[in-house]
N, C-alpha and C. Protein backbone atom coordinates (compact mmCIF):
# COMPACT_ATOMS: atom_id res chain seq x y z
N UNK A 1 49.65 -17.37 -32.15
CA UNK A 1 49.06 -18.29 -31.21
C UNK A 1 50.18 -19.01 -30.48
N UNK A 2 50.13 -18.64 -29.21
CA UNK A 2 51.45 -19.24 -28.84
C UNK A 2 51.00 -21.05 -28.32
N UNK A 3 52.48 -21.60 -28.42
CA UNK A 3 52.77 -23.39 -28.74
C UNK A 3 51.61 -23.58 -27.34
N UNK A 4 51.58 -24.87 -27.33
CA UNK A 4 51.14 -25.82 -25.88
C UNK A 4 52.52 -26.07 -24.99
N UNK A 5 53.26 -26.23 -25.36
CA UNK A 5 54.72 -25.84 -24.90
C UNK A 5 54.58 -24.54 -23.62
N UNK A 6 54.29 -23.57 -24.56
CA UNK A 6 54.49 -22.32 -23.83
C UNK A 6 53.43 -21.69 -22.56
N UNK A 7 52.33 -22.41 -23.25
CA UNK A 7 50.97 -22.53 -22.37
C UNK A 7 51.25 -23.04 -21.16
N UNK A 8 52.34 -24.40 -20.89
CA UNK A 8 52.45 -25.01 -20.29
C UNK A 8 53.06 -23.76 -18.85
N UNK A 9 54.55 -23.41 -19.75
CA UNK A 9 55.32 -22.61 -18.87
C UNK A 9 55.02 -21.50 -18.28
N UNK A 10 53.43 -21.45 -18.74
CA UNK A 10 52.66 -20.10 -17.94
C UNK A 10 52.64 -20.15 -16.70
N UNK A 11 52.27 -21.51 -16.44
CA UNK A 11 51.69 -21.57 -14.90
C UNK A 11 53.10 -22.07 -14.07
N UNK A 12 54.09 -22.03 -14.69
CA UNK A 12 55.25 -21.93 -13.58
C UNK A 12 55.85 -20.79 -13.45
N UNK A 13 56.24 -20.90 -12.21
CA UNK A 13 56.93 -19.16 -11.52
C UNK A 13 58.61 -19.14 -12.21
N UNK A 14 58.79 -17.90 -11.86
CA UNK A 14 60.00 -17.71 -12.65
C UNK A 14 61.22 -18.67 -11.98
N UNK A 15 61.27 -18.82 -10.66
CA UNK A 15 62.50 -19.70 -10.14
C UNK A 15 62.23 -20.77 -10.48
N UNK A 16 60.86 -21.42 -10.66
CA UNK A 16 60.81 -22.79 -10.58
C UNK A 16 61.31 -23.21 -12.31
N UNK A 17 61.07 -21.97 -13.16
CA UNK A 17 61.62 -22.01 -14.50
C UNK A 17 63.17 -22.06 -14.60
N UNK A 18 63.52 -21.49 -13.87
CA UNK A 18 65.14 -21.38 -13.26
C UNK A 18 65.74 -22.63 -13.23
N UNK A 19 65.11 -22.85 -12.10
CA UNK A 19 65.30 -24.41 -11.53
C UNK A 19 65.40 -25.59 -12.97
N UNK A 20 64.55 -25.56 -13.30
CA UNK A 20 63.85 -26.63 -14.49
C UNK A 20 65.50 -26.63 -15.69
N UNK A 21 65.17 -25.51 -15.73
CA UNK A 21 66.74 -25.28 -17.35
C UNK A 21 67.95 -25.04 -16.74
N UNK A 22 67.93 -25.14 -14.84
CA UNK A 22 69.63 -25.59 -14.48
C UNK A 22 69.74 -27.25 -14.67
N UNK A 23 68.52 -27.82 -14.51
CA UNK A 23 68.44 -28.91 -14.41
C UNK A 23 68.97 -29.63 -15.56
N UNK A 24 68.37 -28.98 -16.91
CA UNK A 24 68.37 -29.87 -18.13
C UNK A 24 69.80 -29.52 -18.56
N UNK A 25 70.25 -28.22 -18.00
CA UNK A 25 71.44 -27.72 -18.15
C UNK A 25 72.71 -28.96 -18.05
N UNK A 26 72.41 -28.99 -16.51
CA UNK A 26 73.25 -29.86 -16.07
C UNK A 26 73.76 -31.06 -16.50
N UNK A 27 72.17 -31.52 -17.24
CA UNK A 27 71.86 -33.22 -17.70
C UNK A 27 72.92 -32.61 -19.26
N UNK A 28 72.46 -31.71 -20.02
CA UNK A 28 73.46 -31.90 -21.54
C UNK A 28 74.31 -31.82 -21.14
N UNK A 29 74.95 -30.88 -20.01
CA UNK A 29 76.89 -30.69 -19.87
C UNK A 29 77.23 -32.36 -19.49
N UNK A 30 76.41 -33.34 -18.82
CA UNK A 30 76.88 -34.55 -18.55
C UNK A 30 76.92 -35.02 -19.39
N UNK A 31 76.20 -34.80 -20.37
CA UNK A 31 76.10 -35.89 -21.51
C UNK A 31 77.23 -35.01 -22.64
N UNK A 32 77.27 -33.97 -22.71
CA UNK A 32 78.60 -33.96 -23.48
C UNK A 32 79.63 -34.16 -23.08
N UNK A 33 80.17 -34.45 -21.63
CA UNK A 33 81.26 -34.75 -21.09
C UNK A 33 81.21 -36.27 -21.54
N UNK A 34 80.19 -37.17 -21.30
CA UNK A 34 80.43 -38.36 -21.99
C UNK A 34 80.72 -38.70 -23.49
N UNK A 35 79.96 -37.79 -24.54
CA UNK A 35 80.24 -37.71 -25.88
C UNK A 35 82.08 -37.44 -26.18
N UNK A 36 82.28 -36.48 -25.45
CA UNK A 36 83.42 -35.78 -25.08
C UNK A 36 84.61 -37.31 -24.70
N UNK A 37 84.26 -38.13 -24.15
CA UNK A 37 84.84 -39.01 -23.39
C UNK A 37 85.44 -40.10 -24.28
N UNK A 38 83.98 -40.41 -25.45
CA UNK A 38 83.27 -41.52 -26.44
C UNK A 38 84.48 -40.97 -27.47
N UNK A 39 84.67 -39.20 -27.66
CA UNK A 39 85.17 -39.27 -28.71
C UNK A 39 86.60 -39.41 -28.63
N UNK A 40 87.39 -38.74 -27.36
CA UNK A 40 88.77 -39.28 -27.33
C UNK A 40 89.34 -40.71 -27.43
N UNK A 41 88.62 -41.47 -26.90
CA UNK A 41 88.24 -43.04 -27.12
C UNK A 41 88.75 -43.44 -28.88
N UNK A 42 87.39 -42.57 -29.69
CA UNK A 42 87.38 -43.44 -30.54
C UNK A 42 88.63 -42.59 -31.24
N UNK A 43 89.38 -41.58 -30.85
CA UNK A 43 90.00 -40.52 -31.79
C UNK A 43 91.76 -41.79 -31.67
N UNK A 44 91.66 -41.94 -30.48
CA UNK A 44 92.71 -42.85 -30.24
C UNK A 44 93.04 -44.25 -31.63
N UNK A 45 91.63 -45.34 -31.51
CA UNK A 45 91.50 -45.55 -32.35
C UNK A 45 91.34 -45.73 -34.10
N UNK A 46 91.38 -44.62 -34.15
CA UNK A 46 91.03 -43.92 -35.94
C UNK A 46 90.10 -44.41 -36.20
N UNK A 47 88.80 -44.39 -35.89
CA UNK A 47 87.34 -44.68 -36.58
C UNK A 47 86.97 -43.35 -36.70
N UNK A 48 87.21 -42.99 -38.42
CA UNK A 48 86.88 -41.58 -38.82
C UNK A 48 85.18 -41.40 -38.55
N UNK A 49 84.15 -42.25 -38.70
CA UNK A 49 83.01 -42.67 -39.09
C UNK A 49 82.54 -41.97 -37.78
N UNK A 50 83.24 -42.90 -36.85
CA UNK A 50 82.58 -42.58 -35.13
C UNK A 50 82.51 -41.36 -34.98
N UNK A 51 84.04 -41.14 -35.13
CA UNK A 51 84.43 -39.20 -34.54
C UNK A 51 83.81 -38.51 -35.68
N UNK A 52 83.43 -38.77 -36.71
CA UNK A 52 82.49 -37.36 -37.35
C UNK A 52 81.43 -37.18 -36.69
N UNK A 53 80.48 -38.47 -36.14
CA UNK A 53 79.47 -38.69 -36.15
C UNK A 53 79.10 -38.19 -34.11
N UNK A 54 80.42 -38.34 -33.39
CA UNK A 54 80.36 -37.78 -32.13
C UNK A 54 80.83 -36.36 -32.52
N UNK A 55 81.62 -35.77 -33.25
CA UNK A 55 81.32 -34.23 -33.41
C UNK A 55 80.40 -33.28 -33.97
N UNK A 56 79.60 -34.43 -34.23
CA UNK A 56 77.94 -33.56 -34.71
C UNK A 56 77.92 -33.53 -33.68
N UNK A 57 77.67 -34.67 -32.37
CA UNK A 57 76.65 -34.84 -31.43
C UNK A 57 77.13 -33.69 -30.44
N UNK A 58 78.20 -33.32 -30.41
CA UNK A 58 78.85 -32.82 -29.96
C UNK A 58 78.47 -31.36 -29.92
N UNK A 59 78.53 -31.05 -31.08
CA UNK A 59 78.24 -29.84 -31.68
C UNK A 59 76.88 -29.48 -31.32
N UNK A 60 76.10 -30.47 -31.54
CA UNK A 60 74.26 -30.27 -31.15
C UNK A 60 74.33 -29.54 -29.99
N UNK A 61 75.21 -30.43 -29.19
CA UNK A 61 74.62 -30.62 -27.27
C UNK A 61 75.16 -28.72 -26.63
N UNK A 62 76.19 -28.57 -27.81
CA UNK A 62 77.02 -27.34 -27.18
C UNK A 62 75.89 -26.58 -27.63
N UNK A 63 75.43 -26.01 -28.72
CA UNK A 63 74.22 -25.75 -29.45
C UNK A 63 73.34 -25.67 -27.99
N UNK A 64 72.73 -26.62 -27.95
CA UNK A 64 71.44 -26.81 -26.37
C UNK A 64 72.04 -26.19 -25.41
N UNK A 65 73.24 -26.06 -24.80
CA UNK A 65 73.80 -25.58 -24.02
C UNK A 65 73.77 -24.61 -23.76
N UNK A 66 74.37 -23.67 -25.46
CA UNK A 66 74.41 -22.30 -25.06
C UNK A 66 73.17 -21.38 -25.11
N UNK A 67 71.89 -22.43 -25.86
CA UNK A 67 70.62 -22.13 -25.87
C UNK A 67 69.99 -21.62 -24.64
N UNK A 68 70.62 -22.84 -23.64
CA UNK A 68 69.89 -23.05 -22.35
C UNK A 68 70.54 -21.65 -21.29
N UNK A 69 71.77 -21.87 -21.93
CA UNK A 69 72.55 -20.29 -21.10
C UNK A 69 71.90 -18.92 -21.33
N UNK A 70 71.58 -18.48 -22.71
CA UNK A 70 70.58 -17.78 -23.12
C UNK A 70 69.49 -17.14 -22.70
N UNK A 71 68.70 -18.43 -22.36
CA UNK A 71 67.20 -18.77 -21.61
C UNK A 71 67.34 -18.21 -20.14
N UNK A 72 68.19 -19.11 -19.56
CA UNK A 72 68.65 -18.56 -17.84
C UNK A 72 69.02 -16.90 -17.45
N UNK A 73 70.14 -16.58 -18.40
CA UNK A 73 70.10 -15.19 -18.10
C UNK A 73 68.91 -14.54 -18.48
N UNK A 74 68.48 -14.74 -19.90
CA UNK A 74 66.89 -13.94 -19.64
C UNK A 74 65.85 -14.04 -18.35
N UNK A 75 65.71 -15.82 -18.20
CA UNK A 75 65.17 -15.34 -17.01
C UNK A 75 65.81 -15.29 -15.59
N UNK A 76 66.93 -15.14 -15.30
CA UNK A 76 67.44 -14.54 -14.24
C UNK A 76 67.22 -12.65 -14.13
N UNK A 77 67.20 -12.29 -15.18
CA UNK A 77 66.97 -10.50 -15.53
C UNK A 77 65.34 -10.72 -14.65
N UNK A 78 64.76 -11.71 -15.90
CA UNK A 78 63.43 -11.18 -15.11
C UNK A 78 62.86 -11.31 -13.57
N UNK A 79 63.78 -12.44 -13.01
CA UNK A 79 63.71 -12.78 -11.63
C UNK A 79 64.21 -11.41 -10.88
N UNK A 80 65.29 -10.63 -11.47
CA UNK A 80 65.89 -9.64 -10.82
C UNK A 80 64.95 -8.43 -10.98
N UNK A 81 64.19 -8.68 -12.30
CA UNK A 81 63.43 -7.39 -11.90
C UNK A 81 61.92 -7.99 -11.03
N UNK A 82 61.83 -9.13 -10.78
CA UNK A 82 60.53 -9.11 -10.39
C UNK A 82 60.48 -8.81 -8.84
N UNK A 83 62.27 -9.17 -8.37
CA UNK A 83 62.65 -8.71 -7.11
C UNK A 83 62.41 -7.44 -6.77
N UNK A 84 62.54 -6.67 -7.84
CA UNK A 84 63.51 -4.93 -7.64
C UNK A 84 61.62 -4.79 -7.41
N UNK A 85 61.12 -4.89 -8.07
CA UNK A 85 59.32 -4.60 -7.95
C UNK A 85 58.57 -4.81 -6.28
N UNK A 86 58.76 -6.06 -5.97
CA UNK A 86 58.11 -6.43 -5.03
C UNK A 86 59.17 -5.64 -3.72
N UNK A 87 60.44 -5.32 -3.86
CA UNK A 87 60.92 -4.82 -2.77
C UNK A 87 60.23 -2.83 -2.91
N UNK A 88 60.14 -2.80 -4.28
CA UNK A 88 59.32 -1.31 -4.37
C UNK A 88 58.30 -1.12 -3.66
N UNK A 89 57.55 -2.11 -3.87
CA UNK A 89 55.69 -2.38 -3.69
C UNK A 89 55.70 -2.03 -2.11
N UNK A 90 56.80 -3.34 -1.68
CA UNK A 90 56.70 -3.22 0.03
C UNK A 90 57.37 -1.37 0.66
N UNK A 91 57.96 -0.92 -0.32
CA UNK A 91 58.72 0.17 0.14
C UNK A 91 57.62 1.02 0.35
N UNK A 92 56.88 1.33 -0.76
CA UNK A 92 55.50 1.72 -0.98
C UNK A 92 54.43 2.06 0.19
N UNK A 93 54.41 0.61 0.44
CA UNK A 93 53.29 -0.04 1.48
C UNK A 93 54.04 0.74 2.86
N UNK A 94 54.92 0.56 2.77
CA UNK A 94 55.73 1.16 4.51
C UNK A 94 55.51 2.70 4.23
N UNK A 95 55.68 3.52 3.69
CA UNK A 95 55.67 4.67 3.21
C UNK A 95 53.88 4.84 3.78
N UNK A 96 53.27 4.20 3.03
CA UNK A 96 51.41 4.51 3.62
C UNK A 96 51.26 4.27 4.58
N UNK A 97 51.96 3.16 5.42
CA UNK A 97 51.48 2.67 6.45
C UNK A 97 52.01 4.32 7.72
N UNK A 98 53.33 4.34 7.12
CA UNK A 98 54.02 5.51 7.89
C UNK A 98 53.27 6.87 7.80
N UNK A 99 52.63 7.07 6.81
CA UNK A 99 51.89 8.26 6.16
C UNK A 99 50.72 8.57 7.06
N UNK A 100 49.84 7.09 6.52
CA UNK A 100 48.28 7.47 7.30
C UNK A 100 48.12 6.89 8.66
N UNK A 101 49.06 5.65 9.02
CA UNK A 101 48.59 5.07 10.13
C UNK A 101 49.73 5.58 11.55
N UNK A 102 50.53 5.78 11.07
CA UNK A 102 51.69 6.34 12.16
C UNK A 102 51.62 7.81 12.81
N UNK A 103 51.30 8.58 11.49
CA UNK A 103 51.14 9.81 11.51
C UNK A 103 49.69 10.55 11.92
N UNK A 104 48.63 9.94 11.98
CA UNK A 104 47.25 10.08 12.16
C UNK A 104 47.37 9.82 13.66
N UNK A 105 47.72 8.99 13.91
CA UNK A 105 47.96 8.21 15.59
C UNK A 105 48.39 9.03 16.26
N UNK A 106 49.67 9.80 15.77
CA UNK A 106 50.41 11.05 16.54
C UNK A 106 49.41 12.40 16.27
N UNK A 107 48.96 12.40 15.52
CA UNK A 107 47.71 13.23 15.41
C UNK A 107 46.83 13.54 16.64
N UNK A 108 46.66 12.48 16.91
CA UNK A 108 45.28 12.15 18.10
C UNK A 108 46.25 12.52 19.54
N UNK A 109 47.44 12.32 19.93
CA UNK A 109 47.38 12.48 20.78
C UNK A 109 47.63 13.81 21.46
């Protein structure tokens, strides 16, 4: 039974899914550049406590990151094939149109 989560992401198109996880993308790489920032800070200092506790966070966000990298190329594949399809379909369509309606026309005259 798939989540309410996933239910959700039905009714969005594949770019706008694109769009959505460059977005959140963007938001963790900022926020580990700040963790990133927090921890040279405190590394300067010697608060062992801090810097363990920013290299979890650290560790999480890279974690989400490469999750989110994951996600994108899958659906960038599927964006690429949904391209390669619809440029078929139309190839298709020109092919009939050329077939019955071009060729029938030269028929008649």
């Amino acid at each position: 039974m798939p989540k309410l989560k996933d239910k959700k992401r039905e009714n969005y198109s594949v770019a706008s899914e694109i769009d959505r996880l460059e977005e959140r993308r963007a938001r963790c790489r900022d926020n580990l550049d700040q963790a990133e920032f927090r921890y040279r800070r405190v590394t300067l200092s010697e608060k062992e406590n801090e810097r363990q506790d920013l290299e979890e966070e650290m560790a999480i966000m890279n974690e989400r990151v490469q999750k989110l990298d994951l996600e994108l190329q899958v659906l960038r594949g599927e964006n690429r094939r949904n391209m390669v399809l619809s440029v078929a379909l139309l190839a298709v369509s020109a092919l009939f149109y050329y077939v019955f309606i071009y060729c029938e026309e030269s028929d008649q005259s």
